[in-house]
PDB file of N, CA and C in Angstrom:
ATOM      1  N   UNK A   1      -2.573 -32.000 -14.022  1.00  0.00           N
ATOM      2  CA  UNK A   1      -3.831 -32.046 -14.735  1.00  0.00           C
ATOM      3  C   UNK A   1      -4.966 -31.796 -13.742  1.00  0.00           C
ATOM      4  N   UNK A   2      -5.959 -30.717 -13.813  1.00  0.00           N
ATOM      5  CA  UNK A   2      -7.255 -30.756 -13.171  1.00  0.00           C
ATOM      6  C   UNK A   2      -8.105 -31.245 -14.215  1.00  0.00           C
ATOM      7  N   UNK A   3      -9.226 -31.948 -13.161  1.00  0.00           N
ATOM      8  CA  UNK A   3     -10.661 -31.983 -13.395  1.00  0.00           C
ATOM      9  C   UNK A   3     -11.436 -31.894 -12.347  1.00  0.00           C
ATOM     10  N   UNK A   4     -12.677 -31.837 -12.932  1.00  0.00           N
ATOM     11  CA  UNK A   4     -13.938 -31.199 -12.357  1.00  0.00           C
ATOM     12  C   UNK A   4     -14.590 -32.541 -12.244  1.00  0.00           C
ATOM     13  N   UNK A   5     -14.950 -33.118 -10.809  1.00  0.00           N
ATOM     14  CA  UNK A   5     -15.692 -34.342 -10.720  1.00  0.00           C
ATOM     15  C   UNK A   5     -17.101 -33.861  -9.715  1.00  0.00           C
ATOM     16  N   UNK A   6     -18.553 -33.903  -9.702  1.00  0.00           N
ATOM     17  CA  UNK A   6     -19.607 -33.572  -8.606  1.00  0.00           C
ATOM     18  C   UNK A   6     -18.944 -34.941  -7.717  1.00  0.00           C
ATOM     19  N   UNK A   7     -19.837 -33.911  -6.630  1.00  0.00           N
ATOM     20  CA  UNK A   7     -19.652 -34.659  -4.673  1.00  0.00           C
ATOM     21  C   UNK A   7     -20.211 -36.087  -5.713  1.00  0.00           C
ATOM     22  N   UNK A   8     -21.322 -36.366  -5.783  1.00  0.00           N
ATOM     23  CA  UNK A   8     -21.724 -37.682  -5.974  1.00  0.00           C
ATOM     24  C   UNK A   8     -21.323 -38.707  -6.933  1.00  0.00           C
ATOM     25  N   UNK A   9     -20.605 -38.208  -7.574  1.00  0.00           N
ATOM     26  CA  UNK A   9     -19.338 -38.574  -8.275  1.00  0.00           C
ATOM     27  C   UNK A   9     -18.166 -39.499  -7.529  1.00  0.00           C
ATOM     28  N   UNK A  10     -17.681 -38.397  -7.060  1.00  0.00           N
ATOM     29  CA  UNK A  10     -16.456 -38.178  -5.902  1.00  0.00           C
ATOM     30  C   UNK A  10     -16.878 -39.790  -5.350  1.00  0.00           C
ATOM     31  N   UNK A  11     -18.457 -39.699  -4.194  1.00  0.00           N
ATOM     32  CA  UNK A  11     -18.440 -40.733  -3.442  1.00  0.00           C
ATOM     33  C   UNK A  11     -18.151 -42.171  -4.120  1.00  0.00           C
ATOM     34  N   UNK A  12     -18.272 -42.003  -4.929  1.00  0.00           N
ATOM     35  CA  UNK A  12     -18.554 -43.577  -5.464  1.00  0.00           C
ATOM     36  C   UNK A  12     -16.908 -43.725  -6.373  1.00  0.00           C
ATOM     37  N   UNK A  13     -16.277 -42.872  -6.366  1.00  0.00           N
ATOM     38  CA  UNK A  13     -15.220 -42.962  -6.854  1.00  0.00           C
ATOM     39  C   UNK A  13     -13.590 -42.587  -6.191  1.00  0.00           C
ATOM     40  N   UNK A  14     -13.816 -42.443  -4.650  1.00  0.00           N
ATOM     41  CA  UNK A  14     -12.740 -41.554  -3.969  1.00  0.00           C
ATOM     42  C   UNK A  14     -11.514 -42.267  -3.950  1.00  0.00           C
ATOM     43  N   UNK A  15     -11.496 -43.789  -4.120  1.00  0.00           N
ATOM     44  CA  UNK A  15     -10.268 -44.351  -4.108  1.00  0.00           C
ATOM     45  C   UNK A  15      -9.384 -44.040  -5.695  1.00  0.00           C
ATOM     46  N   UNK A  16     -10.273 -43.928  -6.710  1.00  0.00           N
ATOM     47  CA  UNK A  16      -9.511 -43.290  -7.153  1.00  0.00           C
ATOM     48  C   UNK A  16      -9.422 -41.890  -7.717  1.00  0.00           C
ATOM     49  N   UNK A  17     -10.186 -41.528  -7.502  1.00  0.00           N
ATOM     50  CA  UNK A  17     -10.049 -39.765  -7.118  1.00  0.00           C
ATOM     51  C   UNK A  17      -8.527 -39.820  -6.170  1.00  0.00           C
ATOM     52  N   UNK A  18      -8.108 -40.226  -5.107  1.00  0.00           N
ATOM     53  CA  UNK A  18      -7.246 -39.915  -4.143  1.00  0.00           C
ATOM     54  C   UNK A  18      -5.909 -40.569  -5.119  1.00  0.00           C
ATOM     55  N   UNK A  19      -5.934 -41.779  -5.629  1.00  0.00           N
ATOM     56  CA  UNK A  19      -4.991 -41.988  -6.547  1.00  0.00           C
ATOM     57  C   UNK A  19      -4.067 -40.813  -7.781  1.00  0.00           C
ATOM     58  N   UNK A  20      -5.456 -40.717  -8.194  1.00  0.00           N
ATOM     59  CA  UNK A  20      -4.960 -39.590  -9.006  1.00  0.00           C
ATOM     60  C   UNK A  20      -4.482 -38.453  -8.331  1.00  0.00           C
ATOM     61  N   UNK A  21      -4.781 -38.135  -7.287  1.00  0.00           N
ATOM     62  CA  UNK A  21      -4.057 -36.460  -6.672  1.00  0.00           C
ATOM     63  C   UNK A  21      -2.663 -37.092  -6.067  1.00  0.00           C
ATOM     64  N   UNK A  22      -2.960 -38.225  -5.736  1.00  0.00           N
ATOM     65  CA  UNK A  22      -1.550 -38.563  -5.002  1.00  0.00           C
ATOM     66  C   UNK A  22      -0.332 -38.083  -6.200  1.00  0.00           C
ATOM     67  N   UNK A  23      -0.838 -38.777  -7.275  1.00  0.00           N
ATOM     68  CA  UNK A  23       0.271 -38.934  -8.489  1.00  0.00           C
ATOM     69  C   UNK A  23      -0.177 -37.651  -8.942  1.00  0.00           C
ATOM     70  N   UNK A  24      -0.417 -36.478  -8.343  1.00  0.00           N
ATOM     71  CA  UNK A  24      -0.068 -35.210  -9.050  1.00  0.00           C
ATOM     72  C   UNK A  24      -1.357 -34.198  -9.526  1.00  0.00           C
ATOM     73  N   UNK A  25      -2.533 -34.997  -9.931  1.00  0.00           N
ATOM     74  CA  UNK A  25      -3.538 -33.802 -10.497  1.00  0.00           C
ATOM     75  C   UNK A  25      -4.197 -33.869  -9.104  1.00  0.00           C
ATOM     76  N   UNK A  26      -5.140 -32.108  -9.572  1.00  0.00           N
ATOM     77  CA  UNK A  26      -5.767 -31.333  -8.974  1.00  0.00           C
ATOM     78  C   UNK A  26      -7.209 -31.480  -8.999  1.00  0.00           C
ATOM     79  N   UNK A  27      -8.324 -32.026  -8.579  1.00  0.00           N
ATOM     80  CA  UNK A  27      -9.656 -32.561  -8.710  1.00  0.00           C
ATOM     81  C   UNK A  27     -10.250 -31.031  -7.897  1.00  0.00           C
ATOM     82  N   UNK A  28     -11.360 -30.566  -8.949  1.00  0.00           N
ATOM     83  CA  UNK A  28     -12.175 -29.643  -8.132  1.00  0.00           C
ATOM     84  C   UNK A  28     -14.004 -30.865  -7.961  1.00  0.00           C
ATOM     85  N   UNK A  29     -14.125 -30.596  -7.036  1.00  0.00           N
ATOM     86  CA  UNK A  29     -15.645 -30.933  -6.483  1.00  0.00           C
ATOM     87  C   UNK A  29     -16.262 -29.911  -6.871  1.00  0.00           C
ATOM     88  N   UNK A  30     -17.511 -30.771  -7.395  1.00  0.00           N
ATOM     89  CA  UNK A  30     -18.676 -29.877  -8.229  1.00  0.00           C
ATOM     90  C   UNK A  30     -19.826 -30.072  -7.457  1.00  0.00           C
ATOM     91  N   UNK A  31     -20.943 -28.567  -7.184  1.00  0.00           N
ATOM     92  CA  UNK A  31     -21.840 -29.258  -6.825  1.00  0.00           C
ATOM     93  C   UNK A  31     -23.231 -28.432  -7.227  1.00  0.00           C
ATOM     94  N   UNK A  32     -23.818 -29.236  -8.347  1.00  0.00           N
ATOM     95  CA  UNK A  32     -24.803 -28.424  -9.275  1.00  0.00           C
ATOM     96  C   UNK A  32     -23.387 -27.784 -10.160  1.00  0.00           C
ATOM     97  N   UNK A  33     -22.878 -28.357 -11.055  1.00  0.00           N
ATOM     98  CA  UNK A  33     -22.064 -27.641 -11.404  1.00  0.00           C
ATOM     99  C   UNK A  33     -20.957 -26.897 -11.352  1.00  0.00           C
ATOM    100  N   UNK A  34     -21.189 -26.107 -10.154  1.00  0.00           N
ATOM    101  CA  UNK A  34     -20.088 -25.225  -9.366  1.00  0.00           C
ATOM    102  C   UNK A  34     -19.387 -25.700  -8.645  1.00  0.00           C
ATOM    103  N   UNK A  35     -17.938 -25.692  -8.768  1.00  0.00           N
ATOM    104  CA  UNK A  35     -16.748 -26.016  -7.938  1.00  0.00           C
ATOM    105  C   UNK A  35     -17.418 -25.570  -6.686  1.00  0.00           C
ATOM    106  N   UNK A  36     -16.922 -26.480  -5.700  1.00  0.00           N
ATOM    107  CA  UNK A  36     -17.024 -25.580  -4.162  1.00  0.00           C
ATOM    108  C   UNK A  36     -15.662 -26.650  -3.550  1.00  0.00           C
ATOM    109  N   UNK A  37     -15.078 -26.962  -3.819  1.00  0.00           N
ATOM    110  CA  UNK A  37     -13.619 -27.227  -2.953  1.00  0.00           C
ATOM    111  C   UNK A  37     -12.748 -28.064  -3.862  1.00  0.00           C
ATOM    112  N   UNK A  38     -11.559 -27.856  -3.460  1.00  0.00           N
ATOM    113  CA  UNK A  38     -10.445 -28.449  -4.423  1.00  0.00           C
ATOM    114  C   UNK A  38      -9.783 -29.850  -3.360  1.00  0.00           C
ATOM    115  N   UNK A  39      -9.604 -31.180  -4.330  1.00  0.00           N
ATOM    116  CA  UNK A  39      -8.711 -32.248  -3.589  1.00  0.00           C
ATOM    117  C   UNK A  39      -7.338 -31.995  -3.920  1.00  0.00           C
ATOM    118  N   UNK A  40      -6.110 -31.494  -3.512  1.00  0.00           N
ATOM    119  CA  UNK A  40      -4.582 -32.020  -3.988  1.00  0.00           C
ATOM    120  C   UNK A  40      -4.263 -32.530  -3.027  1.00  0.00           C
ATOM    121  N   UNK A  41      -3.043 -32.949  -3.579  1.00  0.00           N
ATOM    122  CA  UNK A  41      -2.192 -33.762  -3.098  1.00  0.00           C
ATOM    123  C   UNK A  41      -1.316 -33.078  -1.577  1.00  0.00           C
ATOM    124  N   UNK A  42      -1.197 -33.945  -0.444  1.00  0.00           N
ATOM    125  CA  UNK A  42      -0.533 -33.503   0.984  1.00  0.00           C
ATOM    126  C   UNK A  42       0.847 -32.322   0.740  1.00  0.00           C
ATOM    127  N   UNK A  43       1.476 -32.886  -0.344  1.00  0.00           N
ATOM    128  CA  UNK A  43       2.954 -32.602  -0.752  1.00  0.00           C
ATOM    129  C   UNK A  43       2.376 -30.920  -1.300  1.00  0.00           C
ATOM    130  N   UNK A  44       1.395 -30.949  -2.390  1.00  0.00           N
ATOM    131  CA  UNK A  44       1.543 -29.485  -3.166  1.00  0.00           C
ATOM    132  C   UNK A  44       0.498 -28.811  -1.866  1.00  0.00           C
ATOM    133  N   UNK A  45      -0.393 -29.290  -0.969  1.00  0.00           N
ATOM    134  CA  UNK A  45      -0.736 -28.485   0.051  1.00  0.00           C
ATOM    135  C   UNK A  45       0.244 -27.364   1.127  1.00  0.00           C
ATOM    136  N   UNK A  46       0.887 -28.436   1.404  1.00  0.00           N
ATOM    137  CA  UNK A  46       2.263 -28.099   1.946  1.00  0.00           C
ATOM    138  C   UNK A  46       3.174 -26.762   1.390  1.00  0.00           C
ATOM    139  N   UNK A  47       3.271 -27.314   0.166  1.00  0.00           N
ATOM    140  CA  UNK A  47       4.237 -26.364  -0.678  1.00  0.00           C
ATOM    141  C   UNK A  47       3.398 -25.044  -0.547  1.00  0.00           C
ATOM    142  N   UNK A  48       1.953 -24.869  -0.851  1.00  0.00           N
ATOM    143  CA  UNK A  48       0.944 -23.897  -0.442  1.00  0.00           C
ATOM    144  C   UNK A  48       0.990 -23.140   0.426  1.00  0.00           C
ATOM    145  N   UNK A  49       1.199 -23.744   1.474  1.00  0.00           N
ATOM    146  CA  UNK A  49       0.962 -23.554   2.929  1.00  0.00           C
ATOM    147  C   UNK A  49       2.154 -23.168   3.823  1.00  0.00           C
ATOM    148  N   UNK A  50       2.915 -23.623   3.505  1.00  0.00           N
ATOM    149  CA  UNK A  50       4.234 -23.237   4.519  1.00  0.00           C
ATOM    150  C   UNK A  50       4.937 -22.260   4.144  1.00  0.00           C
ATOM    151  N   UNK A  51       5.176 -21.089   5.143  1.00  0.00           N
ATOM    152  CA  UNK A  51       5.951 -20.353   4.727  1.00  0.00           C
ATOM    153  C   UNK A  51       5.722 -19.144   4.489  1.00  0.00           C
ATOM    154  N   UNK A  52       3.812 -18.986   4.492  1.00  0.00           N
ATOM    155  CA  UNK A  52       3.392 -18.087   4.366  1.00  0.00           C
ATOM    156  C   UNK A  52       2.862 -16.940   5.106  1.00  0.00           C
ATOM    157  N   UNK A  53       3.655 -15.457   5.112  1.00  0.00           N
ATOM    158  CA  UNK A  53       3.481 -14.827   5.918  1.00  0.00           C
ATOM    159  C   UNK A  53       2.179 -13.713   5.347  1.00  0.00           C
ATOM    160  N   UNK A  54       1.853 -13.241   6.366  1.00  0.00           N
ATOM    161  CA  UNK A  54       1.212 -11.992   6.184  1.00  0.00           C
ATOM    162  C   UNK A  54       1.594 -10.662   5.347  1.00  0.00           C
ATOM    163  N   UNK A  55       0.931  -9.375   5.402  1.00  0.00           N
ATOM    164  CA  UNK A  55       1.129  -8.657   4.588  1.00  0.00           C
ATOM    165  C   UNK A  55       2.724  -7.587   5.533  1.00  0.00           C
ATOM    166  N   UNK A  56       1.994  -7.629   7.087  1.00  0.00           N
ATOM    167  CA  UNK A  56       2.901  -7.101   7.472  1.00  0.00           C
ATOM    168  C   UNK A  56       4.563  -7.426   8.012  1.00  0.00           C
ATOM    169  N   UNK A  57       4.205  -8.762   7.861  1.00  0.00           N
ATOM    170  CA  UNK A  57       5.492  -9.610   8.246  1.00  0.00           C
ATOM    171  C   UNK A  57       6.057  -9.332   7.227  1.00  0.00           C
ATOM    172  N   UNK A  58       5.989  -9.715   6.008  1.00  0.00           N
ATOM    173  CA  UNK A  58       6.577  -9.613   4.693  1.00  0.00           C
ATOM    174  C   UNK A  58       7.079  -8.102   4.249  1.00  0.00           C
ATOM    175  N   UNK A  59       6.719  -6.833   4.823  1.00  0.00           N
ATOM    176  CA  UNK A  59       6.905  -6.054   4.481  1.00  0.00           C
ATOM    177  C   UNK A  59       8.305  -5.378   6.061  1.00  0.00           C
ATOM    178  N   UNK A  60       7.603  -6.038   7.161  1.00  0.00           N
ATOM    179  CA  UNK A  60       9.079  -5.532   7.863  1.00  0.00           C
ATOM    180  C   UNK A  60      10.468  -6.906   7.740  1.00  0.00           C
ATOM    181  N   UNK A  61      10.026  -7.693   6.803  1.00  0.00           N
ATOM    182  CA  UNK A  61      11.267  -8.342   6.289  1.00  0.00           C
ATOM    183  C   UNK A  61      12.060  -7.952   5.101  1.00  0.00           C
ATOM    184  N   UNK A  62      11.258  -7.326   4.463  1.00  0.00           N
ATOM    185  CA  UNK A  62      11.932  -6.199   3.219  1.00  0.00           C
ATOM    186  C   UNK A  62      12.722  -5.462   3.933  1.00  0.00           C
ATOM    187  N   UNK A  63      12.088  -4.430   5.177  1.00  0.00           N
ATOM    188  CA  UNK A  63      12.577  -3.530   5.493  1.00  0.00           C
ATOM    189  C   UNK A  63      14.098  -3.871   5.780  1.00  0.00           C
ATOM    190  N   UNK A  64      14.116  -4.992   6.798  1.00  0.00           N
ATOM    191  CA  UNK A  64      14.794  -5.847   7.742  1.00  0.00           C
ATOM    192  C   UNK A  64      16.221  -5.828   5.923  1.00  0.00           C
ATOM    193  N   UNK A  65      15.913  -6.120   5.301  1.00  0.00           N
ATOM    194  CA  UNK A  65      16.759  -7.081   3.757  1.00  0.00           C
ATOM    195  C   UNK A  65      17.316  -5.997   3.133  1.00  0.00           C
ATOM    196  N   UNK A  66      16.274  -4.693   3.055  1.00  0.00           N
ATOM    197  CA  UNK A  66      16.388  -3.544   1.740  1.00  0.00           C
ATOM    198  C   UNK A  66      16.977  -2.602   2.405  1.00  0.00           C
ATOM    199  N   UNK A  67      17.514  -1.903   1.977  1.00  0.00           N
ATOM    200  CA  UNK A  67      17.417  -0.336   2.585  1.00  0.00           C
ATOM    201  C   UNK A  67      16.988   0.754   1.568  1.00  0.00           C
ATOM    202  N   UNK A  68      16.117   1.779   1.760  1.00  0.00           N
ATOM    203  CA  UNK A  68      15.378   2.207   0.064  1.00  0.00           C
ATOM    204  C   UNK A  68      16.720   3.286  -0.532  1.00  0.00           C
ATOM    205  N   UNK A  69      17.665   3.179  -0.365  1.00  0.00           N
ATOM    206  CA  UNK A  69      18.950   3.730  -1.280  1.00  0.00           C
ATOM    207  C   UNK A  69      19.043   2.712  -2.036  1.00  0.00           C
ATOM    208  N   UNK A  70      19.646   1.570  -1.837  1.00  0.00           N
ATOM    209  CA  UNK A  70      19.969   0.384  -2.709  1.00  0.00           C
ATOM    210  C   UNK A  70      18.657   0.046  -3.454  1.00  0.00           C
ATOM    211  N   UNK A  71      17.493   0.713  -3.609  1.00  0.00           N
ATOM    212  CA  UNK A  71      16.476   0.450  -4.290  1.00  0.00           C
ATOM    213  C   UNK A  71      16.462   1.065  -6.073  1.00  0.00           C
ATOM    214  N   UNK A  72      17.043   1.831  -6.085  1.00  0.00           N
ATOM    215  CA  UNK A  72      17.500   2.396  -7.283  1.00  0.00           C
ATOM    216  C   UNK A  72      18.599   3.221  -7.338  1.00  0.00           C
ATOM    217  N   UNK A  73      19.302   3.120  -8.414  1.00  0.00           N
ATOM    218  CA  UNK A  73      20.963   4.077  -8.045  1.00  0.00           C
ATOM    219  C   UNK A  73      20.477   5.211  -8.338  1.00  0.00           C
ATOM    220  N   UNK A  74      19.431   5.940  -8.919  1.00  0.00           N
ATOM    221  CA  UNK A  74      19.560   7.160  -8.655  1.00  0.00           C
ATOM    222  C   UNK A  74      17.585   7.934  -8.061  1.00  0.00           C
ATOM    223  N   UNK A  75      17.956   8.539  -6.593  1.00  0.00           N
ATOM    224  CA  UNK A  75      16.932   8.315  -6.053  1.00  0.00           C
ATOM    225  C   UNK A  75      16.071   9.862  -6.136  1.00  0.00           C
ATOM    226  N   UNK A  76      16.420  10.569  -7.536  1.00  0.00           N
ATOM    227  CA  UNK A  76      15.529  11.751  -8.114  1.00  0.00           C
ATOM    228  C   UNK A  76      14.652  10.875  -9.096  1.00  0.00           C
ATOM    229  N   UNK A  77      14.533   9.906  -9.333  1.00  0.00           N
ATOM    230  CA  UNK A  77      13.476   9.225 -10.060  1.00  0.00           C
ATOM    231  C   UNK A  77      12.404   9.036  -9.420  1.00  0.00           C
ATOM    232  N   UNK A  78      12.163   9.147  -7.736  1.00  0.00           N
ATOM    233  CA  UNK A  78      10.769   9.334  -7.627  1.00  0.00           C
ATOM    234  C   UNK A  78      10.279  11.367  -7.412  1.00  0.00           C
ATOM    235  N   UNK A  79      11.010  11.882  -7.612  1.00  0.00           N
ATOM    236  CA  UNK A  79      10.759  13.149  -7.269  1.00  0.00           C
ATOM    237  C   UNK A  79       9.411  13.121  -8.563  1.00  0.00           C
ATOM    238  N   UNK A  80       9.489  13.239  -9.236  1.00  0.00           N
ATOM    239  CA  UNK A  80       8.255  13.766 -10.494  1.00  0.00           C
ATOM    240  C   UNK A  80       7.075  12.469 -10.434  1.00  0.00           C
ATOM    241  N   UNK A  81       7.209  11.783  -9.293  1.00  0.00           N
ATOM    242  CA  UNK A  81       6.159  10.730  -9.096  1.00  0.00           C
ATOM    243  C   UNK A  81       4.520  11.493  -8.966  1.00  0.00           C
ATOM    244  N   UNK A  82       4.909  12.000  -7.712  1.00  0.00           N
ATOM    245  CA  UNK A  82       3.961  12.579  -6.874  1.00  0.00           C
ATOM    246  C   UNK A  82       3.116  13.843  -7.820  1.00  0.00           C
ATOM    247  N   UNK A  83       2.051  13.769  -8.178  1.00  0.00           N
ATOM    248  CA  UNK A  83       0.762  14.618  -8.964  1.00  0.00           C
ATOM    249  C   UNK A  83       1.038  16.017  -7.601  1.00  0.00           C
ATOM    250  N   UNK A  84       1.313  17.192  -7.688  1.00  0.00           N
ATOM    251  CA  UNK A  84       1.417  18.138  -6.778  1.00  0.00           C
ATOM    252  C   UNK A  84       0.048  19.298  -6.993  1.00  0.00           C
ATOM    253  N   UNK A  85      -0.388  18.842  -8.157  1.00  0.00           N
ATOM    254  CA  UNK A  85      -1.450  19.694  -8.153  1.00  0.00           C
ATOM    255  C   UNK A  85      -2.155  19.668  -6.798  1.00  0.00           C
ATOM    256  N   UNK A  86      -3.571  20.701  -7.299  1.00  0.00           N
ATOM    257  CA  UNK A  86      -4.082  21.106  -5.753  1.00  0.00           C
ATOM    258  C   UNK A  86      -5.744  20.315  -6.288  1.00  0.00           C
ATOM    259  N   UNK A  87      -5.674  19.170  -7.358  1.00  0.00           N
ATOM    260  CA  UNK A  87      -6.899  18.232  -7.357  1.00  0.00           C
ATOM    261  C   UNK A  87      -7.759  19.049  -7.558  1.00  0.00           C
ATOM    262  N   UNK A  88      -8.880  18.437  -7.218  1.00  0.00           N
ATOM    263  CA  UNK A  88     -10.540  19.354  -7.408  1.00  0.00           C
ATOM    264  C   UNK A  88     -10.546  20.391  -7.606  1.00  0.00           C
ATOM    265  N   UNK A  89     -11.503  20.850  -8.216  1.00  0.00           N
ATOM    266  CA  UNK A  89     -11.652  22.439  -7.859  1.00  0.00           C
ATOM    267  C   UNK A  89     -13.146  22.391  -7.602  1.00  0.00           C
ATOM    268  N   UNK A  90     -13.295  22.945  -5.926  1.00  0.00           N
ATOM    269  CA  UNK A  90     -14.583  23.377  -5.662  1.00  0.00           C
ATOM    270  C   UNK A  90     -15.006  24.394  -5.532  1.00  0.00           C
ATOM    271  N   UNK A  91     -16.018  25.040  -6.499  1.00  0.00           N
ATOM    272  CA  UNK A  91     -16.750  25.974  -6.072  1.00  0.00           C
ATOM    273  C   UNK A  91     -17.961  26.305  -5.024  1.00  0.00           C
ATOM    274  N   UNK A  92     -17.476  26.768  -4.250  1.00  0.00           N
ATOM    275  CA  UNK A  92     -18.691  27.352  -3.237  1.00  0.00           C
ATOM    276  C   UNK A  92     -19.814  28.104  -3.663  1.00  0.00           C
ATOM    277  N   UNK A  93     -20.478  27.810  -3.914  1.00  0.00           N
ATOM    278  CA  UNK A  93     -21.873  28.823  -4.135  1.00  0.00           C
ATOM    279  C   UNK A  93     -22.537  29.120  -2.793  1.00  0.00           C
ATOM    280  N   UNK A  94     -23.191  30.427  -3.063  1.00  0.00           N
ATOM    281  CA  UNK A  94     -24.064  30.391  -2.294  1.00  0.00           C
ATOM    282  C   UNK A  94     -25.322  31.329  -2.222  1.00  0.00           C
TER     283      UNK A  94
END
């Protein structure tokens, strides 16, 4: 369960603000209205947080896992991918 509690809220209420995230919901801090930071819980931070690689790590671990044959059994399905036209047409004036 989220809710939306303001900072001055929050202060006067953090023991149990922290109760509640312990046991599971998601509290966003409001301020004027607008969220500006989220409280969860250590455990779903974690789960967030670990494990997470970059764009390029993740992609030479595919490489590392896949090989692009075993990507589809038959590998004329990307031939008619590619647009071969010659795009724009510019005329030169002059």
């Amino acid at each position: 369960m989220e809710s939306r509690v303001s900072i001055s809220k929050a202060k006067d209420n953090l023991p149990a603000i922290i109760h509640a995230v312990e046991e599971g919901s998601t509290v966003q801090l409001t301020r004027h209205g607008k969220a500006v930071a989220v409280l969860l819980s250590l455990e779903r931070y974690r789960h967030l947080s670990v494990g997470q690689r970059d764009y390029w790590q993740a992609l030479m671990a595919f490489r590392q896992n896949c090989a692009p044959a075993d990507l589809v059994e038959d590998s004329a399905v990307f031939m008619e991918v590619r647009d071969r036209s010659r795009g724009r047409n510019f005329e030169i004036s002059g």
